[in-house]
C-alpha atoms as a PDB file:
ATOM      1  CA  UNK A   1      14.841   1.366   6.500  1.00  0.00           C
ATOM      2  CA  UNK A   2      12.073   3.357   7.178  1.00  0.00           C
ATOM      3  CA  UNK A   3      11.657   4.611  11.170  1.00  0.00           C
ATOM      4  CA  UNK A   4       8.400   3.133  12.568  1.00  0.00           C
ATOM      5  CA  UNK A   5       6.941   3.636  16.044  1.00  0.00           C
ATOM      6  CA  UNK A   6       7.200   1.143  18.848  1.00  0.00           C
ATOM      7  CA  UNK A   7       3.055   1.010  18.114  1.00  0.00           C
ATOM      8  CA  UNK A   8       3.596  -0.122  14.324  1.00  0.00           C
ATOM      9  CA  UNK A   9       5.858  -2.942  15.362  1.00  0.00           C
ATOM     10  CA  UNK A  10       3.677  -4.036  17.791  1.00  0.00           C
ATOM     11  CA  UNK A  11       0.878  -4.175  15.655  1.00  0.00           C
ATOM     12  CA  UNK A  12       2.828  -5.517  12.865  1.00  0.00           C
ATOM     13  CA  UNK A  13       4.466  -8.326  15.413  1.00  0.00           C
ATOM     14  CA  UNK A  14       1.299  -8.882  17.546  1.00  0.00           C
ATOM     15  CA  UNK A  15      -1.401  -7.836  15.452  1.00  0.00           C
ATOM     16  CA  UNK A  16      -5.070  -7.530  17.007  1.00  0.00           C
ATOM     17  CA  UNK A  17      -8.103  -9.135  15.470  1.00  0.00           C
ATOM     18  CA  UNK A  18      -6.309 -11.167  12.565  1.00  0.00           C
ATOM     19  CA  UNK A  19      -7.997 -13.281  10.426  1.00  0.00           C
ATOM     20  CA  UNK A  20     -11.875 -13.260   9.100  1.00  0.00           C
ATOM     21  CA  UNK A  21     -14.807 -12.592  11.536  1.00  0.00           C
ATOM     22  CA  UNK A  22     -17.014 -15.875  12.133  1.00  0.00           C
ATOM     23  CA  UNK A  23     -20.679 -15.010  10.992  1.00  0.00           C
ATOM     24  CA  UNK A  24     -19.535 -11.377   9.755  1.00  0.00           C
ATOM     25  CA  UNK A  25     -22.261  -9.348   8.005  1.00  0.00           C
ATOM     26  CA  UNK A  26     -20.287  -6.657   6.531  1.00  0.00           C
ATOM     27  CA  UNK A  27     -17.555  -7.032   4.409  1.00  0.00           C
ATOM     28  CA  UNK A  28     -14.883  -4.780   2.529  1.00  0.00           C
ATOM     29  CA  UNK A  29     -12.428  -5.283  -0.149  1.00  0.00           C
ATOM     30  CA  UNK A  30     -10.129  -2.889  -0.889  1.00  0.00           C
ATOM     31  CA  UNK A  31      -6.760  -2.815  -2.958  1.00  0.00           C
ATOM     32  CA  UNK A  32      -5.014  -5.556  -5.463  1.00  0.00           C
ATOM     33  CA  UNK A  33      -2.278  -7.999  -4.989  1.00  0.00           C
ATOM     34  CA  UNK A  34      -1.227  -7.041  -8.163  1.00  0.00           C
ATOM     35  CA  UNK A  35      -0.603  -3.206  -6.790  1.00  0.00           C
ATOM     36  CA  UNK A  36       1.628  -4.693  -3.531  1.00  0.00           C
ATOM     37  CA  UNK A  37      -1.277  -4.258  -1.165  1.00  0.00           C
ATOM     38  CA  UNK A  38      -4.994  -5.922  -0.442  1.00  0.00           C
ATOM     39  CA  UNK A  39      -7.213  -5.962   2.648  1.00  0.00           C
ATOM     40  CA  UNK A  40     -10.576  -7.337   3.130  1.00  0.00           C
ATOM     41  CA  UNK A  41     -11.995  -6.267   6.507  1.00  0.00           C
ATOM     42  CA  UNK A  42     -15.009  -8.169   7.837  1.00  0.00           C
ATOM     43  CA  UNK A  43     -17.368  -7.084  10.739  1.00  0.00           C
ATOM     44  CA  UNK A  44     -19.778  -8.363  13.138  1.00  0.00           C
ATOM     45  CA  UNK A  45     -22.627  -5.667  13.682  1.00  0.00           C
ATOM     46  CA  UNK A  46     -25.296  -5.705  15.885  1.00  0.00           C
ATOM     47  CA  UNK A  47     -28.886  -5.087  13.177  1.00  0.00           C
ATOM     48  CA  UNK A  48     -30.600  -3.660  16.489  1.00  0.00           C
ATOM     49  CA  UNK A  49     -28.224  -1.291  17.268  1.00  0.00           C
ATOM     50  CA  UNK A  50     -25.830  -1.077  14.266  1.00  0.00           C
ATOM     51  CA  UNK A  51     -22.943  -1.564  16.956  1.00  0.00           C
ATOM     52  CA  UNK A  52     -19.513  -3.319  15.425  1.00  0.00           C
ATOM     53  CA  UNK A  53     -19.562  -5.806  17.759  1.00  0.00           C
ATOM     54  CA  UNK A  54     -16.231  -7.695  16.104  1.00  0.00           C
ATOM     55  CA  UNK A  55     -13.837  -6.688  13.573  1.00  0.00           C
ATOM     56  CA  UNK A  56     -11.132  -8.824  11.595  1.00  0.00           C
ATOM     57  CA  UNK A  57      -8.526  -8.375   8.954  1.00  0.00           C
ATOM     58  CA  UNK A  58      -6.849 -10.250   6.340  1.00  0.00           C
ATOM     59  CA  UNK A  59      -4.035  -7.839   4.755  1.00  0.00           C
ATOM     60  CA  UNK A  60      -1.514  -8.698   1.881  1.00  0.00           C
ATOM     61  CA  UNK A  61       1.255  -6.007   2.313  1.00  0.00           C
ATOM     62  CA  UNK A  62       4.560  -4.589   4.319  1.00  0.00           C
ATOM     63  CA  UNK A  63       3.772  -3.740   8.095  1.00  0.00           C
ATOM     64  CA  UNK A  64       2.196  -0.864   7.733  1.00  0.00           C
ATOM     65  CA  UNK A  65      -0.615  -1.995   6.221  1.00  0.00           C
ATOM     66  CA  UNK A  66      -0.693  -4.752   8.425  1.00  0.00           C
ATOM     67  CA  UNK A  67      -0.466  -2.559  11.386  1.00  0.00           C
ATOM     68  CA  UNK A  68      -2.570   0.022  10.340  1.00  0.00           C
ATOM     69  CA  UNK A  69      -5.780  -2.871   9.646  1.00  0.00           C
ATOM     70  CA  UNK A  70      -5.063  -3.966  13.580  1.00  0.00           C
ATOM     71  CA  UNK A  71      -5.576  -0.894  14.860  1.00  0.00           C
ATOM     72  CA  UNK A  72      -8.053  -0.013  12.814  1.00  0.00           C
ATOM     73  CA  UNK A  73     -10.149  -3.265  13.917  1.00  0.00           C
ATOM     74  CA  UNK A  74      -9.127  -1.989  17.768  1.00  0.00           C
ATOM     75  CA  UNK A  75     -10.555   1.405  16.847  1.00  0.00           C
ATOM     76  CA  UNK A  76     -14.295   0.663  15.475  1.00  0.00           C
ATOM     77  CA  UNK A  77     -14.894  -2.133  18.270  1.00  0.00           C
ATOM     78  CA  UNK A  78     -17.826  -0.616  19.708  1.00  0.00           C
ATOM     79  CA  UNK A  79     -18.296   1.623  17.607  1.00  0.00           C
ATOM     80  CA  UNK A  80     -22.128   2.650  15.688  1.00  0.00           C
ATOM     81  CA  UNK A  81     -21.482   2.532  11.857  1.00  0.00           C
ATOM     82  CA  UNK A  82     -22.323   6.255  11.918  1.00  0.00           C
ATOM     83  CA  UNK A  83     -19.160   6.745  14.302  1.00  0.00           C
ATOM     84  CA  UNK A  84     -17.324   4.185  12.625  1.00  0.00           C
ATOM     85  CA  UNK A  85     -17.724   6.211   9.177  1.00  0.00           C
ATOM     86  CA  UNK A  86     -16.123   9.164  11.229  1.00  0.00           C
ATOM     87  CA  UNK A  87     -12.431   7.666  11.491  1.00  0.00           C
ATOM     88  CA  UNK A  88      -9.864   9.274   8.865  1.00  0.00           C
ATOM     89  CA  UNK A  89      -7.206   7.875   7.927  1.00  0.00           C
ATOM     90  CA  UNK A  90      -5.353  10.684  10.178  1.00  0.00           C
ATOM     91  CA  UNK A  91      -6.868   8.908  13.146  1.00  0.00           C
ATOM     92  CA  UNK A  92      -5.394   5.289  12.171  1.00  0.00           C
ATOM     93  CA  UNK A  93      -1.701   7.208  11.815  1.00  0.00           C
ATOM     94  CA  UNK A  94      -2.511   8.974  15.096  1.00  0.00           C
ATOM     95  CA  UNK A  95      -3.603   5.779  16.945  1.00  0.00           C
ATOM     96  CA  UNK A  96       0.071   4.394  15.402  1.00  0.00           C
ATOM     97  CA  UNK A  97       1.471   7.327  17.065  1.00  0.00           C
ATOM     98  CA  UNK A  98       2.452   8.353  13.418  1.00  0.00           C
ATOM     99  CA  UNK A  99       3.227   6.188  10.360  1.00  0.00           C
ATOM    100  CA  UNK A 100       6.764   7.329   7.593  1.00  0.00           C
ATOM    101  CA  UNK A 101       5.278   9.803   4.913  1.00  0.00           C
ATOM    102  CA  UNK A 102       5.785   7.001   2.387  1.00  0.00           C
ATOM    103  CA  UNK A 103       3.428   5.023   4.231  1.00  0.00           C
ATOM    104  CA  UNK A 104       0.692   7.044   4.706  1.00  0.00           C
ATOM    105  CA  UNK A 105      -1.560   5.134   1.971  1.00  0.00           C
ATOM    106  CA  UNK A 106      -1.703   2.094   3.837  1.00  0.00           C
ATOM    107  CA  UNK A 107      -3.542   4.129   6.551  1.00  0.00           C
ATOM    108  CA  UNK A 108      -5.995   5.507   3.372  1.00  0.00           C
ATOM    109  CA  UNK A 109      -6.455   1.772   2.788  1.00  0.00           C
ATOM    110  CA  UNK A 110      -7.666   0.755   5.961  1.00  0.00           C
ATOM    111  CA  UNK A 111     -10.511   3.702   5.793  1.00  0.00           C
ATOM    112  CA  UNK A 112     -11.683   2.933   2.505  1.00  0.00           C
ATOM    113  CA  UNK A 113     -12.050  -0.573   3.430  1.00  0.00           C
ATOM    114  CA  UNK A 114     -14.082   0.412   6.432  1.00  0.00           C
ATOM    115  CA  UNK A 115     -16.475   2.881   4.310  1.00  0.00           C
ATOM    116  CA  UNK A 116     -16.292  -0.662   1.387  1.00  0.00           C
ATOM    117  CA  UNK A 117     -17.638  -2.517   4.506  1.00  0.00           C
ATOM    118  CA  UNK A 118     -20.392  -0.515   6.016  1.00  0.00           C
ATOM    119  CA  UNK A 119     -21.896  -0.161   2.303  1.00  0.00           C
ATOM    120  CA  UNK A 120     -21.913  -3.871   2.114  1.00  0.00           C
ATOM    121  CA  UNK A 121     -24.108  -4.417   5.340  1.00  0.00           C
ATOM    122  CA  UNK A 122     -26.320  -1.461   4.239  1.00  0.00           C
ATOM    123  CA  UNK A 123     -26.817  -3.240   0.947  1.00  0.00           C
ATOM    124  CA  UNK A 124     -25.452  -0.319  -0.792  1.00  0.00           C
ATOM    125  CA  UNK A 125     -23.200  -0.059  -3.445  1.00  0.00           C
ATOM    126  CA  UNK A 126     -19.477   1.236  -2.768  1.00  0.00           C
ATOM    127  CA  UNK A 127     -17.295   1.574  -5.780  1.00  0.00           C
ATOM    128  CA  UNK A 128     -13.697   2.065  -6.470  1.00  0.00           C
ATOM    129  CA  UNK A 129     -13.535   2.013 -10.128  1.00  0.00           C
ATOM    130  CA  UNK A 130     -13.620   5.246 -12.294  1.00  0.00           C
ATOM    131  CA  UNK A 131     -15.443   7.090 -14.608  1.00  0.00           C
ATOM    132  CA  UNK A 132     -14.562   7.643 -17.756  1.00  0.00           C
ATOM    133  CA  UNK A 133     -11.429   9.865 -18.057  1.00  0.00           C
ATOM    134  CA  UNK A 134     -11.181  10.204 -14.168  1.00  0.00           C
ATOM    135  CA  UNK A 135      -8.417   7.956 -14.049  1.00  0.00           C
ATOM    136  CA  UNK A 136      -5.193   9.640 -13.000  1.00  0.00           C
ATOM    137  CA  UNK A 137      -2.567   6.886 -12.107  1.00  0.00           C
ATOM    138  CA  UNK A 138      -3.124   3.957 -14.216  1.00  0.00           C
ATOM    139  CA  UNK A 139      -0.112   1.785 -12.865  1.00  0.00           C
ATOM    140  CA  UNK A 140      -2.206   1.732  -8.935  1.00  0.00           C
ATOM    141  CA  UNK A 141      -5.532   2.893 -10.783  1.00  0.00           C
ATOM    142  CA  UNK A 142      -6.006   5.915  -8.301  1.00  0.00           C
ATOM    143  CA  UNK A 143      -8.608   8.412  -9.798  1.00  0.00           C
ATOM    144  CA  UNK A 144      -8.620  12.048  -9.349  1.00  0.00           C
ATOM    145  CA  UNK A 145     -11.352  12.167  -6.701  1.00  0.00           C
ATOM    146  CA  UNK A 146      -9.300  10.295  -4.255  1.00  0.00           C
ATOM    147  CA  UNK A 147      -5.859  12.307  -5.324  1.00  0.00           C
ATOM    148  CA  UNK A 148      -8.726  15.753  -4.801  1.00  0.00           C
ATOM    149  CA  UNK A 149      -9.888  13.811  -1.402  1.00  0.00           C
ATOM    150  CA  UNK A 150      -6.250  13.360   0.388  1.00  0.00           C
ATOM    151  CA  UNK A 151      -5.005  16.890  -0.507  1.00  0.00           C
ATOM    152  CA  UNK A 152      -7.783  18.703   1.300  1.00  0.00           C
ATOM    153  CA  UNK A 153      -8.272  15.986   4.359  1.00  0.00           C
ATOM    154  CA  UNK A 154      -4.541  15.656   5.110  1.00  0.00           C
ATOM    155  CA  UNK A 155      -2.683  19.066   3.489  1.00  0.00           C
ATOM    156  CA  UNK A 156      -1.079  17.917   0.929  1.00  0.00           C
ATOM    157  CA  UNK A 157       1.288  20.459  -1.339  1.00  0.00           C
ATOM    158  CA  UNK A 158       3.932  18.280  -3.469  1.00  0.00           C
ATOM    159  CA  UNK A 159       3.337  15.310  -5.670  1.00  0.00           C
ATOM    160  CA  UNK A 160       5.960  13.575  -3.187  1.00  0.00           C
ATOM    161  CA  UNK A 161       2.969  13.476  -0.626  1.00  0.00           C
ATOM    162  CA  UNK A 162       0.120  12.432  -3.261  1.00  0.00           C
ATOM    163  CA  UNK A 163       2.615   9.535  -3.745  1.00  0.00           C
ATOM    164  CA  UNK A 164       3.186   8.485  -0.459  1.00  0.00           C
ATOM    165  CA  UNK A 165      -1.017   8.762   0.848  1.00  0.00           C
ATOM    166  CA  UNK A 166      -2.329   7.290  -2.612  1.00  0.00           C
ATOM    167  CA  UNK A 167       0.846   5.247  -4.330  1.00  0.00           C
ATOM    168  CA  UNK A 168      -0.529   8.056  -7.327  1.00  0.00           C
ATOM    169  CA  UNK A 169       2.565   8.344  -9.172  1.00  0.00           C
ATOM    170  CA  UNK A 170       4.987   6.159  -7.665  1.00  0.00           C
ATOM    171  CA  UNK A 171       4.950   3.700 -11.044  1.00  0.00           C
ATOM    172  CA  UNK A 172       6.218   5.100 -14.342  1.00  0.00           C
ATOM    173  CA  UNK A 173       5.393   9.176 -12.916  1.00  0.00           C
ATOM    174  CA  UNK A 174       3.609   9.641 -16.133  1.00  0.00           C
ATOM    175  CA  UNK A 175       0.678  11.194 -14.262  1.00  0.00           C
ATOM    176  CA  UNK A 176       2.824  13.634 -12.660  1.00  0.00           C
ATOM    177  CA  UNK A 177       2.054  16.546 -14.607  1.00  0.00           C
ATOM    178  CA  UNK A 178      -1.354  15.781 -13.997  1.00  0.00           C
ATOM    179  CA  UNK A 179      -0.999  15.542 -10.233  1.00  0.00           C
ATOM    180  CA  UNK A 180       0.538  18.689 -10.148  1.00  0.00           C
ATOM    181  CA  UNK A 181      -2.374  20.346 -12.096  1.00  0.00           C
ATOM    182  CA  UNK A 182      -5.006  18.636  -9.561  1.00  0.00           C
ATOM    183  CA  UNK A 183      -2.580  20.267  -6.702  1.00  0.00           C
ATOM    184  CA  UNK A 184      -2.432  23.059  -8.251  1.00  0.00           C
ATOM    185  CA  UNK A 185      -6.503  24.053  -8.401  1.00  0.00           C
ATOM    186  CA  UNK A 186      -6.679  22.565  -4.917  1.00  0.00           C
ATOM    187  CA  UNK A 187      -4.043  24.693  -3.534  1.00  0.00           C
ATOM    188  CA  UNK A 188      -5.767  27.401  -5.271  1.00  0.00           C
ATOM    189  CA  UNK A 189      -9.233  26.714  -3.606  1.00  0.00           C
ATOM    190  CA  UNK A 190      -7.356  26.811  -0.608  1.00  0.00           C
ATOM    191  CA  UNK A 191      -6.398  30.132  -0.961  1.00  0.00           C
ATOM    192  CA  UNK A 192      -2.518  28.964  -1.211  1.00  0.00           C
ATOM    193  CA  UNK A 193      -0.285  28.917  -4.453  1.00  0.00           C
ATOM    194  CA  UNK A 194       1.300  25.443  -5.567  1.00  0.00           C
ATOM    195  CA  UNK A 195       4.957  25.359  -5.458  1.00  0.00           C
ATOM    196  CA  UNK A 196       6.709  22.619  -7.544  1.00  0.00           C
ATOM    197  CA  UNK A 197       9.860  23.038  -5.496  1.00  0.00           C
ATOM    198  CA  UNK A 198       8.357  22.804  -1.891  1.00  0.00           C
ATOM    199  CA  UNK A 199       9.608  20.198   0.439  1.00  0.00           C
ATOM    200  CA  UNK A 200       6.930  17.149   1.644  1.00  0.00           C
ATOM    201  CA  UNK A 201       5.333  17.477   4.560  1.00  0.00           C
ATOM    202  CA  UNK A 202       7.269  15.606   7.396  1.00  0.00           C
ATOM    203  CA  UNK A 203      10.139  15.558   5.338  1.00  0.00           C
ATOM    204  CA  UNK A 204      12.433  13.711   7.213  1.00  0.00           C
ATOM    205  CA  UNK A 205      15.564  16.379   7.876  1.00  0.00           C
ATOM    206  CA  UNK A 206      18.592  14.273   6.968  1.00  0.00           C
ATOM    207  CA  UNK A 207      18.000  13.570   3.572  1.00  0.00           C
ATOM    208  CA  UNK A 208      18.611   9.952   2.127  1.00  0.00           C
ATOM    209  CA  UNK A 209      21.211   8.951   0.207  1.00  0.00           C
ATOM    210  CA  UNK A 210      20.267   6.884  -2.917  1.00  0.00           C
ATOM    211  CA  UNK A 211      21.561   3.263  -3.418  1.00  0.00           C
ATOM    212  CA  UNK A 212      24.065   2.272  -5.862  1.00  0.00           C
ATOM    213  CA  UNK A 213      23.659  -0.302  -7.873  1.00  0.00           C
ATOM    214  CA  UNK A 214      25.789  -2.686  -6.346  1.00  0.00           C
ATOM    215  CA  UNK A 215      24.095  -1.719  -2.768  1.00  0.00           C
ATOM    216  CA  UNK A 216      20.888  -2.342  -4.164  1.00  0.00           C
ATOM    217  CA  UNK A 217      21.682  -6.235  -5.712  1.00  0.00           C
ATOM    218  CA  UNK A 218      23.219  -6.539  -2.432  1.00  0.00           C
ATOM    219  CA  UNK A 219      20.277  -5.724  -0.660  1.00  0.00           C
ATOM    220  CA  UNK A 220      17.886  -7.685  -2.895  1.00  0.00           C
ATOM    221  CA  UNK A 221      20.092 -10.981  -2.884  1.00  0.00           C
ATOM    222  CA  UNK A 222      19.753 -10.459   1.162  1.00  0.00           C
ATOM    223  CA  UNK A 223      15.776 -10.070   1.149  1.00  0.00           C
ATOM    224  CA  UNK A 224      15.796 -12.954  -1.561  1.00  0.00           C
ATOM    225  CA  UNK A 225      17.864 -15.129   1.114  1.00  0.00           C
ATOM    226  CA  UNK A 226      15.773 -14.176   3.957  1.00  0.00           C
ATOM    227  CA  UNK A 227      12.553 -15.441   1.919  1.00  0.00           C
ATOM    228  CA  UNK A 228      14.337 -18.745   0.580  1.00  0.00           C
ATOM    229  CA  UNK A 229      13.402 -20.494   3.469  1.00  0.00           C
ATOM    230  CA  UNK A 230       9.973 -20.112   2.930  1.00  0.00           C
ATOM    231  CA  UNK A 231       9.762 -21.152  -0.335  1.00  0.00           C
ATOM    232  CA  UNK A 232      12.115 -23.985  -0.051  1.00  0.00           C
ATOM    233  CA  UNK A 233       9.644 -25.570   2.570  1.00  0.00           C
ATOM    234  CA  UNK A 234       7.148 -25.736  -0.182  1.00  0.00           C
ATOM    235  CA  UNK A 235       9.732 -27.375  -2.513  1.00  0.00           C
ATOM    236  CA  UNK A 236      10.467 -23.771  -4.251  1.00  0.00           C
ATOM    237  CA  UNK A 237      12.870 -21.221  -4.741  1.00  0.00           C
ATOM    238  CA  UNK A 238      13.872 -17.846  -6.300  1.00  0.00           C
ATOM    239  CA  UNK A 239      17.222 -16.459  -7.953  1.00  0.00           C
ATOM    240  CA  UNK A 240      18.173 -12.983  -8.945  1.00  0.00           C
ATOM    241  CA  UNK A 241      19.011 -12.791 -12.782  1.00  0.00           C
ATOM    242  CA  UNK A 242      19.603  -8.764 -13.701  1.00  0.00           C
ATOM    243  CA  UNK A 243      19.108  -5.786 -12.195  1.00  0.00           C
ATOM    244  CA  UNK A 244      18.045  -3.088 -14.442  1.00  0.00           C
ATOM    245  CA  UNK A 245      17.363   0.434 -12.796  1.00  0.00           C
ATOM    246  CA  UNK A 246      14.478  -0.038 -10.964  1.00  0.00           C
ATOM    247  CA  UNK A 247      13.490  -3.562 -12.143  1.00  0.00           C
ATOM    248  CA  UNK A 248      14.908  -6.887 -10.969  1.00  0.00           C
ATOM    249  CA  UNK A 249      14.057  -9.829 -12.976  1.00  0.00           C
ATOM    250  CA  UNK A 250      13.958 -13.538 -11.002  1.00  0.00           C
ATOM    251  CA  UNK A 251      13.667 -16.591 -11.893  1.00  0.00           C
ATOM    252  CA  UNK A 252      11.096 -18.856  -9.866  1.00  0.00           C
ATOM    253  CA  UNK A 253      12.263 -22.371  -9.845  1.00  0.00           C
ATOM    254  CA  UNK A 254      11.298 -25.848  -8.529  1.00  0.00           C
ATOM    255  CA  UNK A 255       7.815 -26.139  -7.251  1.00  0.00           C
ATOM    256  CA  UNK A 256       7.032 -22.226  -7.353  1.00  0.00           C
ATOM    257  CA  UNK A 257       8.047 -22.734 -11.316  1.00  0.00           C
ATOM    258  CA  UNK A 258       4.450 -22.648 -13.358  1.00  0.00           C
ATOM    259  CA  UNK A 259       2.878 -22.348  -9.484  1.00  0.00           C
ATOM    260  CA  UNK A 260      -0.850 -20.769  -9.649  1.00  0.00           C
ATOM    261  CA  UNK A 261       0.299 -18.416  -6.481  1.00  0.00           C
ATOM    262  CA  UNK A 262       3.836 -17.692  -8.460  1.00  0.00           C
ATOM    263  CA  UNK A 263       2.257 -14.288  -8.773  1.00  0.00           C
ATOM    264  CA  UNK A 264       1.394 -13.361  -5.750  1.00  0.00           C
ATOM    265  CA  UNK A 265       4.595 -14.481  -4.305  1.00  0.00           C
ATOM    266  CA  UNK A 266       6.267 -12.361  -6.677  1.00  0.00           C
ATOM    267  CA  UNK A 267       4.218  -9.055  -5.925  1.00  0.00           C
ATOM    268  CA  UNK A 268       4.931 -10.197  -2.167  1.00  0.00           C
ATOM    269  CA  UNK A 269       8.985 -10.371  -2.930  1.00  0.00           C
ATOM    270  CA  UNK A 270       8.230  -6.769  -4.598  1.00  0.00           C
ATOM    271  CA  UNK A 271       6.362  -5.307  -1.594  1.00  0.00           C
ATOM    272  CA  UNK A 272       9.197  -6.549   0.777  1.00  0.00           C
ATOM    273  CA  UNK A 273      11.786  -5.421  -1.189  1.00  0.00           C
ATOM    274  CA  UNK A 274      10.349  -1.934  -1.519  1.00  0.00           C
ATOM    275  CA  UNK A 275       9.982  -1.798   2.403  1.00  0.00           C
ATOM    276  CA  UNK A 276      13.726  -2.837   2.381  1.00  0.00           C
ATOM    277  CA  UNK A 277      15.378  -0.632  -0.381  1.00  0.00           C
ATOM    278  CA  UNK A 278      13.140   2.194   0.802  1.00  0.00           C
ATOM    279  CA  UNK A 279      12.340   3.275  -2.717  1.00  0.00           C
ATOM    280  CA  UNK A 280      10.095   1.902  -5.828  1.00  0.00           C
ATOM    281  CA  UNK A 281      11.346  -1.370  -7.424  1.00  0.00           C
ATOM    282  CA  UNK A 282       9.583  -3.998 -10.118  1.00  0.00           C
ATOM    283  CA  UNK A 283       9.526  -7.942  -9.423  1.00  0.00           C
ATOM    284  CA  UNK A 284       9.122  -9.508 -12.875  1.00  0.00           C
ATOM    285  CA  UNK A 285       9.866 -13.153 -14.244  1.00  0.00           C
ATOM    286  CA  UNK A 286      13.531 -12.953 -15.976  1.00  0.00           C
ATOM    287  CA  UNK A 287      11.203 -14.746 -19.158  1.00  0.00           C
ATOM    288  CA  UNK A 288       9.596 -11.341 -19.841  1.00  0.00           C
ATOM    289  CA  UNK A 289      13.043  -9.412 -19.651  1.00  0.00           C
ATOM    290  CA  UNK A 290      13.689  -7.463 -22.748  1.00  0.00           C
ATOM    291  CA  UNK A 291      16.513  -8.430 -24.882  1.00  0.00           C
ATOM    292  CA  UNK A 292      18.372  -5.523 -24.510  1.00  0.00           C
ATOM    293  CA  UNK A 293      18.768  -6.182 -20.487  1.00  0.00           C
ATOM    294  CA  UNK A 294      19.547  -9.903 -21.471  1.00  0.00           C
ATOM    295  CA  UNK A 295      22.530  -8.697 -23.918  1.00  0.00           C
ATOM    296  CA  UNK A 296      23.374  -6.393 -21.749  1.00  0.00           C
ATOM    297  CA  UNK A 297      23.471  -8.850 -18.423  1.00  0.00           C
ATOM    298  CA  UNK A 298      25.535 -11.145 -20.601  1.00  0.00           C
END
């Protein structure tokens, strides 16, 4: 379980500003529910004075992206769009009083949804997709002017810390060798040499131990029974059919079975079981498991 600060819980348990802004003006979409996290921000400003006046959230993600859009919101109230445009995503994790390395991206979230916002009321145009070729991590579609972006803002030196402020190479790590090579001219620029063997920044000092197997179905039939509730109120429910490395195929039965929101439930099972296991797992329907993991689950 990853350590959080009594601020993160409180803005995860009590979050500020929830829910969309009545007659908002600006409004910014960042992220997929398809990649574990989303967040459209919406904003009251002032057209005299270009003052946020309100701010709301509506996040899809694990408590640190919830808690980072709250106090984000609390942070631009008041705020010109000028000064607004002038919060990093170091001062959301500051305002947090710090957020896990791992979680660092959800505070990169929050910022680009604010910059996705103030373009919108400006009437200009603020993209996320990529240029041709640009495209570094195609499992979270992170391009390599963001991965370029995050190294020089927040000092990044490992591909461990790309991963944890972008999600960049926390899928299938087949962009790795291209992170490193990004790193690697950054570092450069910054008059320092890249070293693939250096520790993350903030590494936490007592390193982890990983899960076994059987600790990891453990912990995934617990998160599964903690959600089961849920979806039995809506005449649903879930069950765990094979756990192969990192992927854990499910079966969604009763009314979630052939749901329209069967996928999003299932990237939200995936996002809580990743906060939960503390490391990178898959959520997919047990009818798209290969046959090999179906002969070999028996």
């Amino acid at each position: 379980m990853w350590d959080y600060s009594q601020k993160v819980k409180d803005h995860f348990f009590n979050p500020k500003n929830a829910g969309a802004v009545a007659g908002a003006n600006a409004i910014g979409e960042v992220g997929s529910i398809s990649c574990g996290d989303a967040l459209r921000l919406t904003l009251k400003v002032n057209e005299e004075s270009e003052v946020i006046e309100d701010a709301g959230f509506q996040t899809f993600g694990c408590g640190s992206a919830i808690a980072s859009s709250s106090v984000l919101t609390e942070i631009i109230k008041g705020m010109t769009l000028d000064d607004a445009l002038k919060v990093s995503n170091q001062d959301i994790a500051n305002e947090l009083d710090g957020l896990p390395p791992e979680k660092m991206h959800c505070s990169v979230m929050g910022r680009e949804a604010l910059q996705a916002a103030v373009a919108n009321y400006r009437g200009e145009e603020w993209k996320d997709d990529h240029e041709e070729g640009a495209l570094i991590c195609k499992c979270f579609a992170i391009d390599a002017v963001m991965i370029e972006e995050m190294i020089w803002a927040n000092k990044l030196r490992t591909v461990e810390d790309v991963t944890n402020f972008t999600k960049a190479g926390g899928g299938c790590a087949a962009c790795h060798e291209d992170i490193e090579g990004i790193l690697e001219r950054v570092l450069k620029e910054r008059g320092e040499t890249f070293d693939p063997n250096a520790a993350p920044i903030e590494a936490v000092v007592m390193e982890k131990k990983p899960l076994t197997n059987l600790q990891r179905i453990k912990k995934i039939e617990e998160v599964l029974e903690s959600l089961r509730p849920q979806l039995m109120a809506d005449g649903g429910d879930v069950e765990l059919v094979e756990v192969v490395d990192n992927t854990a195929y499910v079966n969604m039965t009763g009314a979630c079975n052939g749901c329209q929101m069967a996928a999003m439930t299932i990237a939200g099972i995936q996002q809580r079981l990743m906060e939960v296991l503390g490391e990178f797992i898959r959520v997919i329907p047990a009818s798209q498991m290969p046959k090999v993991a179906v002969a070999a689950g028996g």
